[in-house]
Protein backbone atom coordinates (compact mmCIF):
# COMPACT_ATOMS: atom_id res chain seq x y z
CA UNK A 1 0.00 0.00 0.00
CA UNK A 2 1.43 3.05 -0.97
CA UNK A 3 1.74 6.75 1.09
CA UNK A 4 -0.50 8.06 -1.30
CA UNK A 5 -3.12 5.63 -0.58
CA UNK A 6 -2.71 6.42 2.94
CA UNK A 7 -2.65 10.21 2.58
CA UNK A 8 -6.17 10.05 0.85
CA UNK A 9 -7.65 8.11 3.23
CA UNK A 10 -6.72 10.58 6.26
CA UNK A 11 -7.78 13.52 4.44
CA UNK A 12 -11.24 12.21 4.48
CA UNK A 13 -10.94 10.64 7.67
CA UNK A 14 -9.75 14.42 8.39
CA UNK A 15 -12.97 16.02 6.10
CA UNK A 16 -15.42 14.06 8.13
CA UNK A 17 -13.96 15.11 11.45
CA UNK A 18 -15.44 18.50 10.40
CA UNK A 19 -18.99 17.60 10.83
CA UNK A 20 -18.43 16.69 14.24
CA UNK A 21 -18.91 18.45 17.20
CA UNK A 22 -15.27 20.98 18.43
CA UNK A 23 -15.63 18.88 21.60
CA UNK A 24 -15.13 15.04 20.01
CA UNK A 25 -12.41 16.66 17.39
CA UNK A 26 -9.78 17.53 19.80
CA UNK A 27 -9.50 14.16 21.26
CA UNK A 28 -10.15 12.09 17.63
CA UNK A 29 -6.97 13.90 15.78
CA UNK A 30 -5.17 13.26 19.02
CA UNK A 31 -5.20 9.53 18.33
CA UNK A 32 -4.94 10.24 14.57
CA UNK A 33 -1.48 11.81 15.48
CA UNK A 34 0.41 8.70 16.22
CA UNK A 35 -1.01 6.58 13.19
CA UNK A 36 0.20 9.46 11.03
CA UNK A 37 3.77 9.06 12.18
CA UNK A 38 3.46 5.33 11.60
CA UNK A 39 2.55 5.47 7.93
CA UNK A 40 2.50 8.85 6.60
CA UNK A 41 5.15 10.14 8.71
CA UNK A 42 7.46 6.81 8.39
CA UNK A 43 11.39 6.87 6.98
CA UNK A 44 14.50 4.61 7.05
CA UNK A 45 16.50 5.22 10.81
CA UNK A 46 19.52 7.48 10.56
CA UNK A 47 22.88 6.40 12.35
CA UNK A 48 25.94 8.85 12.24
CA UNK A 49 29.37 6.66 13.11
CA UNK A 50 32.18 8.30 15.06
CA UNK A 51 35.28 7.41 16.73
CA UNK A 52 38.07 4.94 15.82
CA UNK A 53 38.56 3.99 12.39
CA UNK A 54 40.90 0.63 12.25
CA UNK A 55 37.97 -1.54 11.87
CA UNK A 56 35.75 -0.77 8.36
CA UNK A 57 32.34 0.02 8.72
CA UNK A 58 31.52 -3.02 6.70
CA UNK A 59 32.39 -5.21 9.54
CA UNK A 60 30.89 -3.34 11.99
CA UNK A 61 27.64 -3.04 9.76
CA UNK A 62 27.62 -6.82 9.59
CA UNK A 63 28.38 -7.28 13.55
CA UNK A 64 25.53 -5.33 14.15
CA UNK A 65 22.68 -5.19 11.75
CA UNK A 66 23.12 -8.59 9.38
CA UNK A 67 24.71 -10.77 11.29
CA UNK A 68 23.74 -13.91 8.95
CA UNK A 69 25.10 -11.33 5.76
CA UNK A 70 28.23 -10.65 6.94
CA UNK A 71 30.39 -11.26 3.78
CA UNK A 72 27.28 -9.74 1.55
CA UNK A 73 28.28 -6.45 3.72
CA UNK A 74 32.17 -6.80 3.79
CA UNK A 75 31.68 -6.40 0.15
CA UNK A 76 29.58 -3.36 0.06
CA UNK A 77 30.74 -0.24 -0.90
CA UNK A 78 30.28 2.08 2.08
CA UNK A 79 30.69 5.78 0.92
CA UNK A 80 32.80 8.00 3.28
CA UNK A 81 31.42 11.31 4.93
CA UNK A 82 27.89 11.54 3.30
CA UNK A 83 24.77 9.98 3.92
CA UNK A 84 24.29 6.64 1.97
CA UNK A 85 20.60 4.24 2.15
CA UNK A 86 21.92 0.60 2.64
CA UNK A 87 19.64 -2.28 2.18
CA UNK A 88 19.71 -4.88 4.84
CA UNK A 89 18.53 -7.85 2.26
CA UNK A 90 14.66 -8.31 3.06
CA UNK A 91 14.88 -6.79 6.31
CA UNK A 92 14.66 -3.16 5.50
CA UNK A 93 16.87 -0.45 4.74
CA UNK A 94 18.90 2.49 7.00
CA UNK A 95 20.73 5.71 5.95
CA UNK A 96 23.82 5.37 7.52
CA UNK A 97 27.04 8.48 7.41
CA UNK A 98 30.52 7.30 8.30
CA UNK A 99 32.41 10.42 10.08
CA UNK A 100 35.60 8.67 11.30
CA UNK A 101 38.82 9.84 10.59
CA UNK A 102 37.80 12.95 9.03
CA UNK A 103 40.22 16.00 8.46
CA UNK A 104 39.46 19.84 8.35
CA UNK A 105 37.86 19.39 4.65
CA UNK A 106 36.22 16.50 5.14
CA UNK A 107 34.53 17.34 8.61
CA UNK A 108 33.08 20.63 6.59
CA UNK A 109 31.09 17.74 4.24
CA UNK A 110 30.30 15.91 7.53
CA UNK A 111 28.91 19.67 8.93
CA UNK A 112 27.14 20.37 5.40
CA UNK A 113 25.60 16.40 5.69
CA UNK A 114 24.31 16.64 9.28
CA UNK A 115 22.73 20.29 8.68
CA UNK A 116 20.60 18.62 5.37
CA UNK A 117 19.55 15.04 7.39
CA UNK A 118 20.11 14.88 10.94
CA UNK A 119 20.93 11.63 12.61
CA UNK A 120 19.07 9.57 14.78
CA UNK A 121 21.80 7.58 16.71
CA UNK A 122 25.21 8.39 16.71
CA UNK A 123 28.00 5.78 17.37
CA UNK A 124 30.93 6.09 18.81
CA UNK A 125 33.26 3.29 17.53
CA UNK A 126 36.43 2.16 19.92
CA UNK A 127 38.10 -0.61 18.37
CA UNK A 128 41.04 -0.86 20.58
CA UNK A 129 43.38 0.04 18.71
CA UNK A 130 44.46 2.58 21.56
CA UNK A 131 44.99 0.06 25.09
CA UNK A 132 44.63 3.17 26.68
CA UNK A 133 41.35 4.26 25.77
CA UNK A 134 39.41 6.34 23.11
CA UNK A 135 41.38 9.68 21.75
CA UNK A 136 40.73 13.16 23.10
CA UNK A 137 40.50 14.05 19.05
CA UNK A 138 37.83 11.34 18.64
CA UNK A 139 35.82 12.51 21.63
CA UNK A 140 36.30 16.13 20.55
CA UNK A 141 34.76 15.16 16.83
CA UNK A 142 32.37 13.28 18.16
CA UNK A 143 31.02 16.65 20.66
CA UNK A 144 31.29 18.52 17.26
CA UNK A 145 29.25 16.10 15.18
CA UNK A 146 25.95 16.74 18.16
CA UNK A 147 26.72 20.40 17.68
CA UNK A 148 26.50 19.93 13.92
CA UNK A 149 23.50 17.93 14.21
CA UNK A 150 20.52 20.46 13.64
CA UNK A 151 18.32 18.64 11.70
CA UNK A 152 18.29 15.43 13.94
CA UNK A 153 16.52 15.12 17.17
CA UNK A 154 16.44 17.75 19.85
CA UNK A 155 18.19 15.48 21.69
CA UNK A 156 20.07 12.87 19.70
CA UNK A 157 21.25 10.08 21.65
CA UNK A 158 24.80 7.99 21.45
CA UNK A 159 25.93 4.51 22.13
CA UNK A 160 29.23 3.51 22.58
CA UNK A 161 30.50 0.16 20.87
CA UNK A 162 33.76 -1.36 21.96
CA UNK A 163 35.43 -3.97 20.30
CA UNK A 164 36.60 -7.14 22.47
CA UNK A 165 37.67 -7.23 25.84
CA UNK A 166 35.23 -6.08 28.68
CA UNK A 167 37.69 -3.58 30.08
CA UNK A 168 38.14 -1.81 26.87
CA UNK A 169 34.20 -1.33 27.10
CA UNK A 170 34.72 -0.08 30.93
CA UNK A 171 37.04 2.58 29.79
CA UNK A 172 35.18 3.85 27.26
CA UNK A 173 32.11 4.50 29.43
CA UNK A 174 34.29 6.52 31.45
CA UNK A 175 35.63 8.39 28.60
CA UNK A 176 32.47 9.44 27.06
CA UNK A 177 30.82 9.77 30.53
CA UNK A 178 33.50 12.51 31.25
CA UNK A 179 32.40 15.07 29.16
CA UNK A 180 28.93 16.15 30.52
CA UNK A 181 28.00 16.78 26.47
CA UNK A 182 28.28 13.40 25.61
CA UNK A 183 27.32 12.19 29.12
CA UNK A 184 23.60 13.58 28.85
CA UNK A 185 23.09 11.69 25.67
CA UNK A 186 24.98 8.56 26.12
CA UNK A 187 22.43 5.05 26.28
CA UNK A 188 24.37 2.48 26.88
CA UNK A 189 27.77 1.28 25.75
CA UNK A 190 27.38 -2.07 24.53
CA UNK A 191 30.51 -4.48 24.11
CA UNK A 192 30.04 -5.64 19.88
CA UNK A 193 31.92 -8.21 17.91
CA UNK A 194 32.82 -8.48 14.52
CA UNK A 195 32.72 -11.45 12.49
CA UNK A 196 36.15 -13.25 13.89
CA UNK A 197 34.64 -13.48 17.17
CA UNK A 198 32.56 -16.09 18.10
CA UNK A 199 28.83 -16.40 16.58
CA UNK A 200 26.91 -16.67 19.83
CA UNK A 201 28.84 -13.30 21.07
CA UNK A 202 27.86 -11.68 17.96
CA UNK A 203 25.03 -12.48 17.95
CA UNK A 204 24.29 -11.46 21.38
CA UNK A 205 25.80 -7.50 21.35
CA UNK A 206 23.57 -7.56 17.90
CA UNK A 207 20.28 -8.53 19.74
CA UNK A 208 20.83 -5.74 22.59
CA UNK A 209 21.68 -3.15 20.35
CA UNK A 210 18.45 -4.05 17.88
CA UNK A 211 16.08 -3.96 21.06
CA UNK A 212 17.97 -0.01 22.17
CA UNK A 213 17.21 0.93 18.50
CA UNK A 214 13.61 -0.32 18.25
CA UNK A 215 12.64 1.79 21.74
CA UNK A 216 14.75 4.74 21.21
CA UNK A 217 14.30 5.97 17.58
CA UNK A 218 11.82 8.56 16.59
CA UNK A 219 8.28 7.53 16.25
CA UNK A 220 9.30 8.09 12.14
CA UNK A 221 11.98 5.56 12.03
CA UNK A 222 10.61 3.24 14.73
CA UNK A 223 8.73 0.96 12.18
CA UNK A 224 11.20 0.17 9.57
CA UNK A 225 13.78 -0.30 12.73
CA UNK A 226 10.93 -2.83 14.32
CA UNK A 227 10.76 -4.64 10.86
CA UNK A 228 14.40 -5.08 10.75
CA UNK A 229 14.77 -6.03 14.39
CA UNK A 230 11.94 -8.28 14.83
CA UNK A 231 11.85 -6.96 18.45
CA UNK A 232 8.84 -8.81 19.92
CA UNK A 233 8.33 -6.91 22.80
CA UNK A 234 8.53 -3.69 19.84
CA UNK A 235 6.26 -4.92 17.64
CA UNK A 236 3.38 -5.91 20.28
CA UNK A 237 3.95 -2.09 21.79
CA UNK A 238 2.70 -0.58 18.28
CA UNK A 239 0.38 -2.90 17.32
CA UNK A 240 -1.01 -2.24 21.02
CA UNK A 241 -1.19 1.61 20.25
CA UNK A 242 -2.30 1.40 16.64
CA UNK A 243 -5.59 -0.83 17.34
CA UNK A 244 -6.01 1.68 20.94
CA UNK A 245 -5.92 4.76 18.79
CA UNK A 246 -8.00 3.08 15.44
CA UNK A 247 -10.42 1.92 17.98
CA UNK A 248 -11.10 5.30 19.92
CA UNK A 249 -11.38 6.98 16.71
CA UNK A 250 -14.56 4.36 15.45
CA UNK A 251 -15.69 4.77 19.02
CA UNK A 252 -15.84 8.16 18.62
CA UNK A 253 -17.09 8.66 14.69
CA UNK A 254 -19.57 5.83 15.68
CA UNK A 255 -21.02 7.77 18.58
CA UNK A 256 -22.10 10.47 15.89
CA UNK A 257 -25.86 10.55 14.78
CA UNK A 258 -25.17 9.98 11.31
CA UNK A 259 -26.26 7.28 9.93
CA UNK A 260 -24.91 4.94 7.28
CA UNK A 261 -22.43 8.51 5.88
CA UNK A 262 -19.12 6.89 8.37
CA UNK A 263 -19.23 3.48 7.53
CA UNK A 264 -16.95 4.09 4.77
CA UNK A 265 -14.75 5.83 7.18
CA UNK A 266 -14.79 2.92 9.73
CA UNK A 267 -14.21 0.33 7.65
CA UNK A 268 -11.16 1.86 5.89
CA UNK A 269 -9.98 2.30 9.32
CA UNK A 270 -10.17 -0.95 10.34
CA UNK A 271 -8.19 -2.00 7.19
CA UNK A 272 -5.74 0.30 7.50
CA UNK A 273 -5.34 -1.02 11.12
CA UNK A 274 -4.89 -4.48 10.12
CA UNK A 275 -2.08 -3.78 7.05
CA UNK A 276 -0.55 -1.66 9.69
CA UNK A 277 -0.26 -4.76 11.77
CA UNK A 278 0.76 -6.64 9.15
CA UNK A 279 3.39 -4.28 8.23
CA UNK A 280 4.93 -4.07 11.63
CA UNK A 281 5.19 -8.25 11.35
CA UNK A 282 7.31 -7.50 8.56
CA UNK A 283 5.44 -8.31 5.80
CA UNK A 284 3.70 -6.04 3.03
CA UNK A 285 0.78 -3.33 3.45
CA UNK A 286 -1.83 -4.67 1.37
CA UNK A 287 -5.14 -3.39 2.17
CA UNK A 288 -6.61 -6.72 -0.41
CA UNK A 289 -4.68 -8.89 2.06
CA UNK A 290 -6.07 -6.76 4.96
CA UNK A 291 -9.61 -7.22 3.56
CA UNK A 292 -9.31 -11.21 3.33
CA UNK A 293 -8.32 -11.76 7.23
CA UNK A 294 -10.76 -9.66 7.88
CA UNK A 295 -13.38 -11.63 5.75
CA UNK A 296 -11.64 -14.80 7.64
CA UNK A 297 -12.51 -14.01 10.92
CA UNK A 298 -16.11 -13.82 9.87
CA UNK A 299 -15.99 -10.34 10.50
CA UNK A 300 -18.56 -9.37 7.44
CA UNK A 301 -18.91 -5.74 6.48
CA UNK A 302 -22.84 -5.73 5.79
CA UNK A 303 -23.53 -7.72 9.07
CA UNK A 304 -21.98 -5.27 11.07
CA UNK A 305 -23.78 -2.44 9.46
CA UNK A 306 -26.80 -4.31 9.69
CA UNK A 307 -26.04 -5.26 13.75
CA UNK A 308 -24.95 -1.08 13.89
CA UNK A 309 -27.78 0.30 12.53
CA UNK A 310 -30.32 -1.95 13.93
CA UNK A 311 -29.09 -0.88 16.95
CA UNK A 312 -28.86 2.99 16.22
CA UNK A 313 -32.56 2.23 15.01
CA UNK A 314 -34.42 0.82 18.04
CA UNK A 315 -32.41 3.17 20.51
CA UNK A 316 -33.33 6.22 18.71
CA UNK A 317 -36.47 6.68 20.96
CA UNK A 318 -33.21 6.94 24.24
CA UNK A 319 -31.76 10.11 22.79
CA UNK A 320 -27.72 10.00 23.75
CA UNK A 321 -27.75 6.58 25.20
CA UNK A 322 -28.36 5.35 21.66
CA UNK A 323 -25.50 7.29 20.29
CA UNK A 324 -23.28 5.81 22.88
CA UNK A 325 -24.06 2.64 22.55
CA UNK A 326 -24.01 2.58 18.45
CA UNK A 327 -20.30 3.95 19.33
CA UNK A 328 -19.54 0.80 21.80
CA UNK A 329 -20.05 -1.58 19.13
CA UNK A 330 -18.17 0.08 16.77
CA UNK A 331 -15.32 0.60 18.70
CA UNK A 332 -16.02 -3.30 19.90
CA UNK A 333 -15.59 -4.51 16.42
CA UNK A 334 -12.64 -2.54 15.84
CA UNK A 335 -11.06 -3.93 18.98
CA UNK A 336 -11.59 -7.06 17.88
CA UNK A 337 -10.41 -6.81 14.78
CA UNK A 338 -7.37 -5.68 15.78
CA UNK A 339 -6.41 -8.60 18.75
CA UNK A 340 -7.54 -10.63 15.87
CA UNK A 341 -4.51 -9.63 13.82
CA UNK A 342 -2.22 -9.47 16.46
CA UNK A 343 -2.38 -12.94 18.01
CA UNK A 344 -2.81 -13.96 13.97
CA UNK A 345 0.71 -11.79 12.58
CA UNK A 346 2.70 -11.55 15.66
CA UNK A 347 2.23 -14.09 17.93
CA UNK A 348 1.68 -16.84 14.77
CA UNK A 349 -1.44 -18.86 16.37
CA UNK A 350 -3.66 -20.20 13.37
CA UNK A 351 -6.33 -18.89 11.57
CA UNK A 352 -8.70 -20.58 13.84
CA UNK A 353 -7.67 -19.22 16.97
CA UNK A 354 -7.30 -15.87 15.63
CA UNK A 355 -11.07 -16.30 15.05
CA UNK A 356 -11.76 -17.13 18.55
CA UNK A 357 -9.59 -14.26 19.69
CA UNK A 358 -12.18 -11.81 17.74
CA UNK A 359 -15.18 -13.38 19.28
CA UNK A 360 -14.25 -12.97 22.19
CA UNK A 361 -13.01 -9.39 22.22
CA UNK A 362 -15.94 -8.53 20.52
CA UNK A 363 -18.21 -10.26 23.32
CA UNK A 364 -16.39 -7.82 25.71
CA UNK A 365 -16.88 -4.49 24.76
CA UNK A 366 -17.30 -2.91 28.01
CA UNK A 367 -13.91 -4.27 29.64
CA UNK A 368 -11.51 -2.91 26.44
CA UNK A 369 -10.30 0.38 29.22
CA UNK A 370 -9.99 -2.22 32.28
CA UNK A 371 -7.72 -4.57 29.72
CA UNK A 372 -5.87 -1.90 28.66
CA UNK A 373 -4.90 -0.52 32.85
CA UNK A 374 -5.02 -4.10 33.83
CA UNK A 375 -2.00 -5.52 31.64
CA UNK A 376 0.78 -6.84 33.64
CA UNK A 377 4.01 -4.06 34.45
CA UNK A 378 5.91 -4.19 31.28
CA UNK A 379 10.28 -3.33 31.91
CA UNK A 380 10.86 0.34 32.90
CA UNK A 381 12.72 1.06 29.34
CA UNK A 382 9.49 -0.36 26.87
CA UNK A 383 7.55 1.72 29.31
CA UNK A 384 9.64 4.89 28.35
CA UNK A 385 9.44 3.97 24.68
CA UNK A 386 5.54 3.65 24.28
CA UNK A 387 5.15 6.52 26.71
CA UNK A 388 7.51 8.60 23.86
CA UNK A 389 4.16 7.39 21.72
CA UNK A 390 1.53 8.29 23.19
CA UNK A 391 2.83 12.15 23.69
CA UNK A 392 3.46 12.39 20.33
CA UNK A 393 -0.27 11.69 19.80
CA UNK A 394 -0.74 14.55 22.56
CA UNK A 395 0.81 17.08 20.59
């Protein structure tokens, strides 16, 4: 499915919010917010590498990214001091800008690079080849490279990576925590290895770093980082927010007295929901694919107008109740709907289970905000990241 697909249907998502009442608008495009960032909004993750240079980027890249391509990235041609897109085989693809070793002209096409694309991450590279630690120049370049970064993130965070032994890693946490400039920013230093260390190491630094990336990136460059991670914990956190916001927003256009005129608008919804879903699983957008699960669950279009408007007609003689209700079921369908696809894409149970998950959900309509404050304490740093969500929607 392609952005301008998705642009069309917001605008009239966005059209229709203008025959509701000022008081339901405020809190609808408040939800819209966050889905616009996921698909509208969404771009490749930006990483800016400083430090050490003895080890080529190529390594590194396969160390930490594409572990099982290694050689394929050994043998990629990584352009120095300007942004470059690389393509992680089916995985995805990041824009990646190589600032090591740079003299006087070469740091003024680093300065030029930053000011046009800011960076997301930077990394600061110590490869040993210095047993006493990382060198004041690289630290110095690397305090330059966050001034120069005016196009990235307000506050645009850095993680170490030391090559091999655990006290080179010590040391260079005390290096970079020295200077309170890089000290503010730094996330963690993480201990990587390239690919003449042993598999299970590699493979281990790779995993940590993929799960920092996939909670710490913009809301923009979250997705594609989530797709390229397969970070579980991730990819349930934004398929949790995308089927909370899609279904507050039928809640709230179902609510409306007007019949029959916003069923194209919830339905679209709920597909966009589901591709959305799918996406974040790490397969395609396709609003046809979205439409056949849907049809799969049992979930049929006309019967839920039929079971919506039947309902909007007999409680028309409780003026609001009937309103409120009409939105409980359609905000019930989309919640269903949307565990449907989750437990279906991301947790992999079959078909037939997935349809029992929407029954049920759907059978439940009143308990969706006790589920939702009920769900067991997730860690203290996915917390942070879906928090970083939800005041992005806010805004």
């Amino acid at each position: 499915m392609n952005q301008p697909l998705l642009l069309h249907v917001v605008e009239r998502l966005e059209s229709f919010l203008g025959k509701l009442p000022a008081t339901i608008q405020k809190p609808i495009l408040s939800e819209l917010t966050p889905l616009k960032e996921l698909f509208l909004q969404q771009r490749q993750p930006r990483f800016l590498f400083t430090g050490s240079h003895k080890t080529s980027l190529q390594e590194i890249m396969g160390a930490l990214f594409a572990s099982a391509e290694s050689a394929q990235m050994r043998d990629a041609l990584i352009a120095l001091y300007r942004w470059q897109d690389v393509n992680l085989a089916e995985k995805g693809v990041i824009s990646i800008l190589d600032a090591r070793g740079a003299d006087e002209s070469a740091a003024a096409r680093v300065q030029e690079e930053l000011k046009r694309r800011g960076a997301d991450i930077i990394f600061f590279v110590d490869d040993g080849e210095d047993a006493r630690g990382p060198r004041k120049r690289d630290l110095d370049d690397l305090v330059a490279c966050l001034d120069w970064n005016e196009a990235g993130p307000a506050k645009t965070k850095i993680i170490g990576l030391g090559v091999g032994l655990e006290s080179r890693k010590v040391r260079l946490e005390e290096a970079l925590s020295e200077k309170p400039a890089i000290r503010d920013r730094l996330l963690q230093v993480i201990d990587f290895s390239t690919a003449s260390d042993s598999s299970a190491k590699q493979s281990s630094g790779a995993q940590q770093l993929m799960s920092i990336l996939a909670r710490e990136l913009p809301n923009q460059a979250r997705i594609e980082m989530i797709r390229i991670s397969r970070d579980r914990e991730a990819q349930h956190e934004v398929a949790h927010v995308l089927v909370k916001s899609t279904t507050a927003i039928c809640a709230a256009i179902g609510a409306q007295p007007i019949p029959l005129a916003d069923l194209p608008i919830l339905t679209t919804l709920q597909l966009v929901m589901v591709s959305g879903i799918m996406y974040v699983s790490g397969r395609e957008r396709s609003l046809r694919a979205a439409t056949e699960f849907i049809g799969a669950l049992g979930a049929n279009v006309g019967a839920g107008m039929l079971l919506r408007e039947g309902t909007r007609a007999v409680l028309k003689f409780f003026p609001g109740w009937g309103n409120v209700v009409c939105g409980m079921v359609a905000g019930a369908g989309t919640y269903a709907i949307g565990r449907a696809a989750t437990v279906f894409f991301l947790e992999g149970v079959s078909l037939k289970d997935a349809r029992r998950t929407y029954l049920a959900s759907r059978k439940k309509p009143r308990l969706l905000t006790a589920q939702e404050s009920e769900k067991p304490a997730k860690p203290k740093k996915l917390l942070a990241g879906q928090s970083k969500l939800r005041r992005s929607g806010d805004r």
